[in-house]
C-alpha atoms as a PDB file:
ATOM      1  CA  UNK A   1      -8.095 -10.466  -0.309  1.00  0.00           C
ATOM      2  CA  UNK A   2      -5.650 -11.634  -3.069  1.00  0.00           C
ATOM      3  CA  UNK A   3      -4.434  -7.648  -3.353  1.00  0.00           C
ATOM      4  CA  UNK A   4      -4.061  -7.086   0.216  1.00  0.00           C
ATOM      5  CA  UNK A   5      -1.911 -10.345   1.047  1.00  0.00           C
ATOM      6  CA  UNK A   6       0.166  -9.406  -2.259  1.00  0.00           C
ATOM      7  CA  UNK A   7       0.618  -5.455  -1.616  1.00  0.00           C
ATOM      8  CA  UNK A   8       1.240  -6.295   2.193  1.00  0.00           C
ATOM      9  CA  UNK A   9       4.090  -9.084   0.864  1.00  0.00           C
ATOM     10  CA  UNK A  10       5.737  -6.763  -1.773  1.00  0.00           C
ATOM     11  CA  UNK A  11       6.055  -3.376   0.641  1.00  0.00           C
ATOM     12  CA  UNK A  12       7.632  -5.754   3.449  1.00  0.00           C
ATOM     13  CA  UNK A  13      10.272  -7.139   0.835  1.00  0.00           C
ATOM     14  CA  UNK A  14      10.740  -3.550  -0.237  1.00  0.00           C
ATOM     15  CA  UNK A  15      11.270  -2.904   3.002  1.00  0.00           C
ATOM     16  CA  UNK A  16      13.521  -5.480   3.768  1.00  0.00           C
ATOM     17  CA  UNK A  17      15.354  -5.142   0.528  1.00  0.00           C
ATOM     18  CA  UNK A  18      16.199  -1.141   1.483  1.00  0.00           C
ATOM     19  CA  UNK A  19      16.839  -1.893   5.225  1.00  0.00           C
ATOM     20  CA  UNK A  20      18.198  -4.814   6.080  1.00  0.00           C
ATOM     21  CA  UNK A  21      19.332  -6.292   2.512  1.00  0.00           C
ATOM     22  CA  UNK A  22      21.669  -8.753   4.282  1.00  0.00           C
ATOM     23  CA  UNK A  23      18.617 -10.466   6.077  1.00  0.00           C
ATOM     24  CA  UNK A  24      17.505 -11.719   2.484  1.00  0.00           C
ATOM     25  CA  UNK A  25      18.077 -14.980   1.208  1.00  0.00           C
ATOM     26  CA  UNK A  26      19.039 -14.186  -2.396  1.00  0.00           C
ATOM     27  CA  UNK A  27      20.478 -17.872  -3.047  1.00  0.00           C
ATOM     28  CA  UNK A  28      16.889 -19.141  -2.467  1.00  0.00           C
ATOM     29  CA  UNK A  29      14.710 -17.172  -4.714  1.00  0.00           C
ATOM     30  CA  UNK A  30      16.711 -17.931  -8.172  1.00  0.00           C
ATOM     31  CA  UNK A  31      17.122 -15.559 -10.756  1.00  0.00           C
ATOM     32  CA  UNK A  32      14.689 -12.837  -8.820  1.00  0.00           C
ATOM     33  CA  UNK A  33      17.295 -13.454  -5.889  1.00  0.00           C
ATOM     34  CA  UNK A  34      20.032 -12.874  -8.469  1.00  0.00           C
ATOM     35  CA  UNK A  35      18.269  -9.542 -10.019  1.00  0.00           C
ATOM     36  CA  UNK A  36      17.450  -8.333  -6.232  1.00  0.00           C
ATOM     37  CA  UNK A  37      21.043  -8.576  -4.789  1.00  0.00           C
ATOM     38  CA  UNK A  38      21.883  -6.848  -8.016  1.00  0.00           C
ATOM     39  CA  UNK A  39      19.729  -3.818  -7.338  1.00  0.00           C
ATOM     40  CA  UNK A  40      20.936  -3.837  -3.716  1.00  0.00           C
ATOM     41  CA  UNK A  41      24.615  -3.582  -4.290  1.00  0.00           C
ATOM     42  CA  UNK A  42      24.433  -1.418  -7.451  1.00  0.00           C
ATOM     43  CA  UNK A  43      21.404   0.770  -6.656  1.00  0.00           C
ATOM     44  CA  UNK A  44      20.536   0.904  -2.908  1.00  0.00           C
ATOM     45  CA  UNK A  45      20.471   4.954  -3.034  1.00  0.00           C
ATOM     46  CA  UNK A  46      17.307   4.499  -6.247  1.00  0.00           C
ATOM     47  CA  UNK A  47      15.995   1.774  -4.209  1.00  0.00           C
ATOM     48  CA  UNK A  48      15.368   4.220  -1.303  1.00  0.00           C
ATOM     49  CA  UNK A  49      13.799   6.615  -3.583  1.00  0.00           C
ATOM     50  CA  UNK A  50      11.454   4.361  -4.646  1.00  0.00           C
ATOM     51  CA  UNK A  51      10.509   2.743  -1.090  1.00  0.00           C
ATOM     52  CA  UNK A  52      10.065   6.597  -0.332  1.00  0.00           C
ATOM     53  CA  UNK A  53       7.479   7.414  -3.868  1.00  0.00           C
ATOM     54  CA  UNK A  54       5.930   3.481  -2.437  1.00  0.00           C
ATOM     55  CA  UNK A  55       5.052   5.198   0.761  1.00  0.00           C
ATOM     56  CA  UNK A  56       3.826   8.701  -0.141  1.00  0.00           C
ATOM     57  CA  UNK A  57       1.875   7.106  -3.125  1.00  0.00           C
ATOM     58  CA  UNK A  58       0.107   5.213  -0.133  1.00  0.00           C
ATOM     59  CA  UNK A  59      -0.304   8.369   1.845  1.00  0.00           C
ATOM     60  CA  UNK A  60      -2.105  10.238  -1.351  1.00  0.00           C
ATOM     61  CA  UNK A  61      -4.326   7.382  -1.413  1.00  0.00           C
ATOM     62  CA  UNK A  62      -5.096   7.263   2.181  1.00  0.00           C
ATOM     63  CA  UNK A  63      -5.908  11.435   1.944  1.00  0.00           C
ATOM     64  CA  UNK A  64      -8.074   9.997  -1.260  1.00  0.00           C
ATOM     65  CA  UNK A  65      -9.813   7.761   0.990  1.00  0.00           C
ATOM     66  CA  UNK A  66     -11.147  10.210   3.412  1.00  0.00           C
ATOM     67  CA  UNK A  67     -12.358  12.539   0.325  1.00  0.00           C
ATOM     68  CA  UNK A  68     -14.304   9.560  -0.779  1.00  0.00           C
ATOM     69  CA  UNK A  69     -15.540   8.503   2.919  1.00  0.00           C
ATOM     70  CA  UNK A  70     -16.919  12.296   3.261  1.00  0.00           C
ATOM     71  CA  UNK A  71     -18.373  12.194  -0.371  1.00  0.00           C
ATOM     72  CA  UNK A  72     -20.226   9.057  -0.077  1.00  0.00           C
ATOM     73  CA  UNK A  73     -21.556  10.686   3.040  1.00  0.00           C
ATOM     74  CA  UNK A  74     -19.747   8.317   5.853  1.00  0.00           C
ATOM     75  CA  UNK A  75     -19.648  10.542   9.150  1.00  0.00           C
ATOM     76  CA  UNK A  76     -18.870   8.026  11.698  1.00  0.00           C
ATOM     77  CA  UNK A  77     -15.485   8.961  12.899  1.00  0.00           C
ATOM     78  CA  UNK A  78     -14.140   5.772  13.791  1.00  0.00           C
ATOM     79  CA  UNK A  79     -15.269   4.352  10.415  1.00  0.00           C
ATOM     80  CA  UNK A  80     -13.461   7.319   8.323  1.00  0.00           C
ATOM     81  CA  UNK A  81     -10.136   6.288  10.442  1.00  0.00           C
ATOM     82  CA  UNK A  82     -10.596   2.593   9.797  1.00  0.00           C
ATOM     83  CA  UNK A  83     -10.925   3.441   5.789  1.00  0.00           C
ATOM     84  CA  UNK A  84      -7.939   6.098   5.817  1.00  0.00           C
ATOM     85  CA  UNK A  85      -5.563   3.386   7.925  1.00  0.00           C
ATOM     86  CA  UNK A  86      -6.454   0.737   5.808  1.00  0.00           C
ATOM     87  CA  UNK A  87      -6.087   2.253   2.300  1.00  0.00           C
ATOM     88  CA  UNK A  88      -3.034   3.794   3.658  1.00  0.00           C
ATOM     89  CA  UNK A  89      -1.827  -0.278   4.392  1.00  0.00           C
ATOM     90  CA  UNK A  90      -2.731  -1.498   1.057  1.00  0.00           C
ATOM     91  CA  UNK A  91      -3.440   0.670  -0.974  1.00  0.00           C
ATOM     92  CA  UNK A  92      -5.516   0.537  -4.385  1.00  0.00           C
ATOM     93  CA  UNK A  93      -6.269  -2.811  -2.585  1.00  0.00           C
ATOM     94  CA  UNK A  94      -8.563  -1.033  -0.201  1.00  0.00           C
ATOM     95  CA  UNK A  95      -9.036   2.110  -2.104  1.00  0.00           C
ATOM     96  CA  UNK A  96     -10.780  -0.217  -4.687  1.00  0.00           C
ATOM     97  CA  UNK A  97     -13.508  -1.844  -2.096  1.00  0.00           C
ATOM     98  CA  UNK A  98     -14.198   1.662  -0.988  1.00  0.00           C
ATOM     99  CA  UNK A  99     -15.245   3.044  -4.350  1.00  0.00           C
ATOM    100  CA  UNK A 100     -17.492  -0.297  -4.959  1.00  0.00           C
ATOM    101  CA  UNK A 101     -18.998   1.016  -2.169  1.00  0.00           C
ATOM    102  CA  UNK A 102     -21.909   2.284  -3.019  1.00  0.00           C
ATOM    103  CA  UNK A 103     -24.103   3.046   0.703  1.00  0.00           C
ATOM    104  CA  UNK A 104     -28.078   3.476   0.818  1.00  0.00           C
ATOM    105  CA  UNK A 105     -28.693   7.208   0.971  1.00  0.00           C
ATOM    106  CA  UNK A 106     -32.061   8.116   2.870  1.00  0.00           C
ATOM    107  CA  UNK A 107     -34.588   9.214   0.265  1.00  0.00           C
ATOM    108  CA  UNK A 108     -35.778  12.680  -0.192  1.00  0.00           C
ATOM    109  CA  UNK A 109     -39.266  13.559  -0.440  1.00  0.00           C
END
């Protein structure tokens, strides 16, 4: 829970910070205020970029998830979407629960 409240947190302010930079309080959050406005006014094109790598990196992970949904023999369709929309949320948050998951495979005789 601690990933997925921190990951959710850090791609809003990356969001905000490439976006709508004025919206942010920088006098409020000290020197990390100080260092963000910096980036902003200096680096706003890099800043993009990296929003942009943030994103696809979250897409890979999501197309990662439904490898691993198919592999660990999940067929339910509505299950395989709630995985991929997930992962693709937060990440190696949810990425991570899904490869602890280890499901109960009929036995073979």
């Amino acid at each position: 829970m601690f990933w997925i409240v921190s990951v959710t947190a850090a791609m809003g302010y990356f969001t905000c910070i490439v976006f709508v930079p004025e919206r942010i309080p920088y006098e409020y959050l000290g020197f990390y205020g100080s260092f963000c406005k910096h980036l902003v006014d200096n680096y706003a094109d890099i800043m993009y970029k990296g929003w942009l790598a943030a994103w696809a990196i979250h897409v890979f992970e999501a197309y990662i998830a439904l490898k691993m949904c198919r592999d660990k023999g999940i067929t339910n369709t509505t299950t395989r979407c709630m995985w991929v929309f997930q992962t693709f949320l937060f990440g190696f948050a949810s990425l991570g629960l899904l490869l602890k998951y280890n499901p109960e495979r009929p036995k073979q005789n």
